[in-house]
Protein backbone atom coordinates (compact mmCIF):
# COMPACT_ATOMS: atom_id res chain seq x y z
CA UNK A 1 6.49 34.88 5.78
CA UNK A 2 6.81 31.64 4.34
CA UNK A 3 9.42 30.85 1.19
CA UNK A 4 8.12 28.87 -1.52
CA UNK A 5 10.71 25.95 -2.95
CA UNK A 6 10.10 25.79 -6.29
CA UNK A 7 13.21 24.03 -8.10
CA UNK A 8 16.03 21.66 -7.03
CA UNK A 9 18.50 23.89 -6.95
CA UNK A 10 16.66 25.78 -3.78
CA UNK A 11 15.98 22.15 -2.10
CA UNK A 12 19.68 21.44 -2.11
CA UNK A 13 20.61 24.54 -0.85
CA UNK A 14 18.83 23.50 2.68
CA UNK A 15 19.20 19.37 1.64
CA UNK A 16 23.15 18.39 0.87
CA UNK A 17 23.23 15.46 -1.79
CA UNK A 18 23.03 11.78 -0.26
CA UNK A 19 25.82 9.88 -0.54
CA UNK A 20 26.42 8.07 -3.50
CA UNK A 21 25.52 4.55 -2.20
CA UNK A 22 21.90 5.73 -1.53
CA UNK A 23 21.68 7.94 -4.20
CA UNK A 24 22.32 4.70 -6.57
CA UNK A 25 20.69 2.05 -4.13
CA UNK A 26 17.90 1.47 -6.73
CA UNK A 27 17.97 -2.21 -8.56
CA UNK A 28 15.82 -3.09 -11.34
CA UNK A 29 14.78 -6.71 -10.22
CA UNK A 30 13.83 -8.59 -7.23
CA UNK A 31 17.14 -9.36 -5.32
CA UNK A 32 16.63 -12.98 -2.84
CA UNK A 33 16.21 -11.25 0.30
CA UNK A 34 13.93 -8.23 -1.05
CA UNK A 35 11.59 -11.30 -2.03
CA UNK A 36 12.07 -12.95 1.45
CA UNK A 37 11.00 -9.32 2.81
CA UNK A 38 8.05 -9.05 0.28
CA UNK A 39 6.71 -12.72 0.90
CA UNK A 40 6.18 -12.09 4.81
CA UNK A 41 4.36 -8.69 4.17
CA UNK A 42 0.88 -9.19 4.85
CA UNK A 43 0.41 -5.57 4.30
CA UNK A 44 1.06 -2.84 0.89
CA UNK A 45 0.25 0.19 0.32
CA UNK A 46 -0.32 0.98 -3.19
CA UNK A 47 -0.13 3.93 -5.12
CA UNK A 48 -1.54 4.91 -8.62
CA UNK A 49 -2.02 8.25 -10.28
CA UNK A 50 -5.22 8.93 -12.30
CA UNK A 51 -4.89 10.44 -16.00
CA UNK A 52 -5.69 13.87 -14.89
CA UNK A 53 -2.53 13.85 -12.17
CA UNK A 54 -4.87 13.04 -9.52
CA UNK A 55 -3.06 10.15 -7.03
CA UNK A 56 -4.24 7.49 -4.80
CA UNK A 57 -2.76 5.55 -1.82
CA UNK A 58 -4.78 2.23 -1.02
CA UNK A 59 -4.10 0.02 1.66
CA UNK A 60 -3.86 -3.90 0.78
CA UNK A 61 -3.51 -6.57 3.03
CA UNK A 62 -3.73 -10.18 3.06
CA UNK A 63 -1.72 -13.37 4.85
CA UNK A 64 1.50 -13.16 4.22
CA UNK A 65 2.87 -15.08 1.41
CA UNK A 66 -0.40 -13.65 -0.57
CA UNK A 67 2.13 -11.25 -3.33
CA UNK A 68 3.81 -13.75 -5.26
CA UNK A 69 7.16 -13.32 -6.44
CA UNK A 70 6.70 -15.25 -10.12
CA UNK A 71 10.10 -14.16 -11.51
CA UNK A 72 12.72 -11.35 -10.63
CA UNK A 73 11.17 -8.97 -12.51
CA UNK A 74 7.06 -9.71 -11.96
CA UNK A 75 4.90 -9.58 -8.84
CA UNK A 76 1.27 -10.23 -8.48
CA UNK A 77 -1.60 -9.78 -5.69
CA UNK A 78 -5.50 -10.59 -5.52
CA UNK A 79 -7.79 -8.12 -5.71
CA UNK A 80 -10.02 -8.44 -2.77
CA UNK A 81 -13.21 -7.33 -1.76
CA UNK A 82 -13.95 -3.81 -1.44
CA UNK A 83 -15.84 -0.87 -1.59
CA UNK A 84 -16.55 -1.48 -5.63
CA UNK A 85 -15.22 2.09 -6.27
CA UNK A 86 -12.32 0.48 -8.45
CA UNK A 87 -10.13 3.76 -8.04
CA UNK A 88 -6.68 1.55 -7.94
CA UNK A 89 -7.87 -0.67 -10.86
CA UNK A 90 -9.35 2.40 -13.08
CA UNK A 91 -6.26 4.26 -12.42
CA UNK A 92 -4.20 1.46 -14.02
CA UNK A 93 -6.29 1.15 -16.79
CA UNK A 94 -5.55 4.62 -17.97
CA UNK A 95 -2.14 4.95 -15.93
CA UNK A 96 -0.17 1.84 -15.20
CA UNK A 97 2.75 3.40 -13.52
CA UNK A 98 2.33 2.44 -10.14
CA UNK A 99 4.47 2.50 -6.70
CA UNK A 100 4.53 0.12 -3.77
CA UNK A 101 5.88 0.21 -0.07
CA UNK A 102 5.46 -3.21 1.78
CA UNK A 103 5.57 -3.39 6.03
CA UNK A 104 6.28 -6.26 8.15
CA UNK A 105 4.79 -6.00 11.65
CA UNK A 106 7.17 -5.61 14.09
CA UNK A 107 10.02 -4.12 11.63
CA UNK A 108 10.79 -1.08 10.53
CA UNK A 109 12.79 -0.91 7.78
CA UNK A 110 10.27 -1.44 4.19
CA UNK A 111 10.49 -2.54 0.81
CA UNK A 112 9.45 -0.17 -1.68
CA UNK A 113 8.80 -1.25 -5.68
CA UNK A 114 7.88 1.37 -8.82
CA UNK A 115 6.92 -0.25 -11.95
CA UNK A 116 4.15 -0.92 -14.42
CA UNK A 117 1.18 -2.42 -13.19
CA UNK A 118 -1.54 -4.78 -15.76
CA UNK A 119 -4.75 -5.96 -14.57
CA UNK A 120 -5.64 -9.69 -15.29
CA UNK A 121 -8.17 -12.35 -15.00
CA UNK A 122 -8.14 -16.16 -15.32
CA UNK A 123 -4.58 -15.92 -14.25
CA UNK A 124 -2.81 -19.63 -13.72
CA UNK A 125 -1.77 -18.76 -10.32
CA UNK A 126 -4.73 -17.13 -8.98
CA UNK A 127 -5.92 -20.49 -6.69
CA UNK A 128 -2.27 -20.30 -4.82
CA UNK A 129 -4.18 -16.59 -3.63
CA UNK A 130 -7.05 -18.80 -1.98
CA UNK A 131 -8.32 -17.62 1.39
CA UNK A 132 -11.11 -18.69 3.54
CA UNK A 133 -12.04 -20.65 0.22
CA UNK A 134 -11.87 -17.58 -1.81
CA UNK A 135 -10.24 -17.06 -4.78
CA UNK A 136 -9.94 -13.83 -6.14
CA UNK A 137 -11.41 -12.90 -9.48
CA UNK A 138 -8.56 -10.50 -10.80
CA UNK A 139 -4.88 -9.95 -9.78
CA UNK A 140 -2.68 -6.95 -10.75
CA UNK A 141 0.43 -7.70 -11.81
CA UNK A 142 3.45 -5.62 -11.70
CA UNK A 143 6.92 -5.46 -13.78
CA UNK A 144 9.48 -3.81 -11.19
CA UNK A 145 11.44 -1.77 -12.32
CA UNK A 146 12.82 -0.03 -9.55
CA UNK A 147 13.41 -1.75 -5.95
CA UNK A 148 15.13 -0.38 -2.65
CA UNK A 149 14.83 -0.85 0.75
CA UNK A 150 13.57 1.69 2.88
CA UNK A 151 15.62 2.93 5.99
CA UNK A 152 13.62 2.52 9.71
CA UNK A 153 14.05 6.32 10.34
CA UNK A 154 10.33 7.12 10.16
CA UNK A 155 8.88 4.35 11.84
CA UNK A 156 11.71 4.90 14.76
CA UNK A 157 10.23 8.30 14.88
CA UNK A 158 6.69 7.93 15.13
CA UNK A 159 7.23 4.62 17.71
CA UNK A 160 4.73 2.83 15.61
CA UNK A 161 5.12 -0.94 16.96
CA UNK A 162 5.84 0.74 20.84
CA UNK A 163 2.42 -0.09 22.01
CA UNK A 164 3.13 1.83 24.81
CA UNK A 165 2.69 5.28 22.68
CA UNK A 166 -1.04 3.69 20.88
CA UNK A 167 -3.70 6.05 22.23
CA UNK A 168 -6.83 4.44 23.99
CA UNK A 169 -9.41 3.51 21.28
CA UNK A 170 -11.53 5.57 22.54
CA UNK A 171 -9.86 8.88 21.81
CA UNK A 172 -9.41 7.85 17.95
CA UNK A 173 -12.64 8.07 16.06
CA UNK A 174 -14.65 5.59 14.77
CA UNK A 175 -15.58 4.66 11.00
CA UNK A 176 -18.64 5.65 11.76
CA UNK A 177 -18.00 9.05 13.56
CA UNK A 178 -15.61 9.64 10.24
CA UNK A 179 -18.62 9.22 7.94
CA UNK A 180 -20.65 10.85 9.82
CA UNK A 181 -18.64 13.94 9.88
CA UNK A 182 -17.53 13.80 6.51
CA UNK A 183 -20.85 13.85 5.23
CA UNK A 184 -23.19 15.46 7.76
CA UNK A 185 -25.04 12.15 8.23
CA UNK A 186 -28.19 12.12 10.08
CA UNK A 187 -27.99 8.52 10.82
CA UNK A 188 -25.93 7.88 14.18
CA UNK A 189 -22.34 6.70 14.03
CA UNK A 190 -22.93 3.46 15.82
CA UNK A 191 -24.88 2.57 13.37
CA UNK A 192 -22.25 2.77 10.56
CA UNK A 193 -19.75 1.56 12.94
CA UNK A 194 -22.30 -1.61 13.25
CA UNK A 195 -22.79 -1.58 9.47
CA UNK A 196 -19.20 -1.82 8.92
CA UNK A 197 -18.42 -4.60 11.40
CA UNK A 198 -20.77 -6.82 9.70
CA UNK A 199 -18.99 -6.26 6.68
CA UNK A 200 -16.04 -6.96 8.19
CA UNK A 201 -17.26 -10.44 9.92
CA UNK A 202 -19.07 -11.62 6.98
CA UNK A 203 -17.98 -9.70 3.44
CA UNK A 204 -13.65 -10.23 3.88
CA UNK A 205 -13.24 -13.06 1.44
């Protein structure tokens, strides 16, 4: 039968203490190479938590050099188009505390950022976000303060860049087979698949 951890104390009987040079690894500003790491992300995932303890993960992504660095203590992004469902933006609104881990293709060690996150518009910067001649209407900035880097053990692990260990497309299901199942749709998945591909062509920027 299985044991339920409930405290620390019970973790670190099964999980010795990290040494002290991770345990204190932590800064509280952007360090030159952490924003050398950050500006060739072209892909975040963000994390918020909803006043009722609720969280959310969303992926962002845009060409790398898209999160500015505007000081050691501030970052910003564009927010893009999406699905209009705001869950990110109306989590920050209510809960600003927010937590960020950024990937480079190809590399497998990360960045990862907590801090407070604001939500603003008309920002000075916002035409250095640009893309495809679009220009975001809102950005979401974010005072760090907490950085550390990430070690590669997980993405060794799961062989996520090996190409060799990608399943055939095939076997992974589509958007539209997701929705479909999700929600007992009667229309067929190719449909949605079809649906979402013309988004994708024509609704990015």
């Amino acid at each position: 039968m299985s044991r339920v951890i409930t405290n620390e104390a019970q973790l670190r009987e099964i999980v010795e203490l990290p040494h002290p040079d991770i345990a204190n690894k932590a800064v509280d500003r952007i360090d030159p190479e952490s924003r050398r790491f950050i500006e060739l992300s072209p892909f975040f995932l963000l994390a918020t938590t909803a006043p009722d303890g609720s969280c959310d993960v969303s992926p962002r992504g845009d060409p790398a050099g898209n999160v500015l660095v505007l000081d050691e203590k501030t970052i910003a992004f564009g927010d893009r188009k999406g699905n209009r469902r705001l869950d990110s933006l109306r989590n920050i609104l209510q809960s600003p505390r927010v937590g960020m881990l950024f990937v480079v293709p190809g590399i497998s060690d990360t960045i990862r950022v907590n801090g407070t996150a604001r939500i603003v518009a008309e920002a000075p910067y916002l035409e250095r976000m640009t893309v495809q001649g679009s220009t975001p209407h809102l950005s979401v900035e974010i005072t760090v303060e907490e950085l550390f880097s990430h070690c590669s053990k997980a993405f060794v692990r799961s062989r996520i860049w090996d190409t060799g260990t990608w399943p055939e497309r095939k076997a992974v299901p589509t958007g539209g087979q997701i929705a479909k199942s999700q929600r007992n749709l009667q229309v067929e998945a190719q449909v949605i698949d079809d649906m979402l591909a013309l988004d994708s062509r024509h609704g990015l920027y």
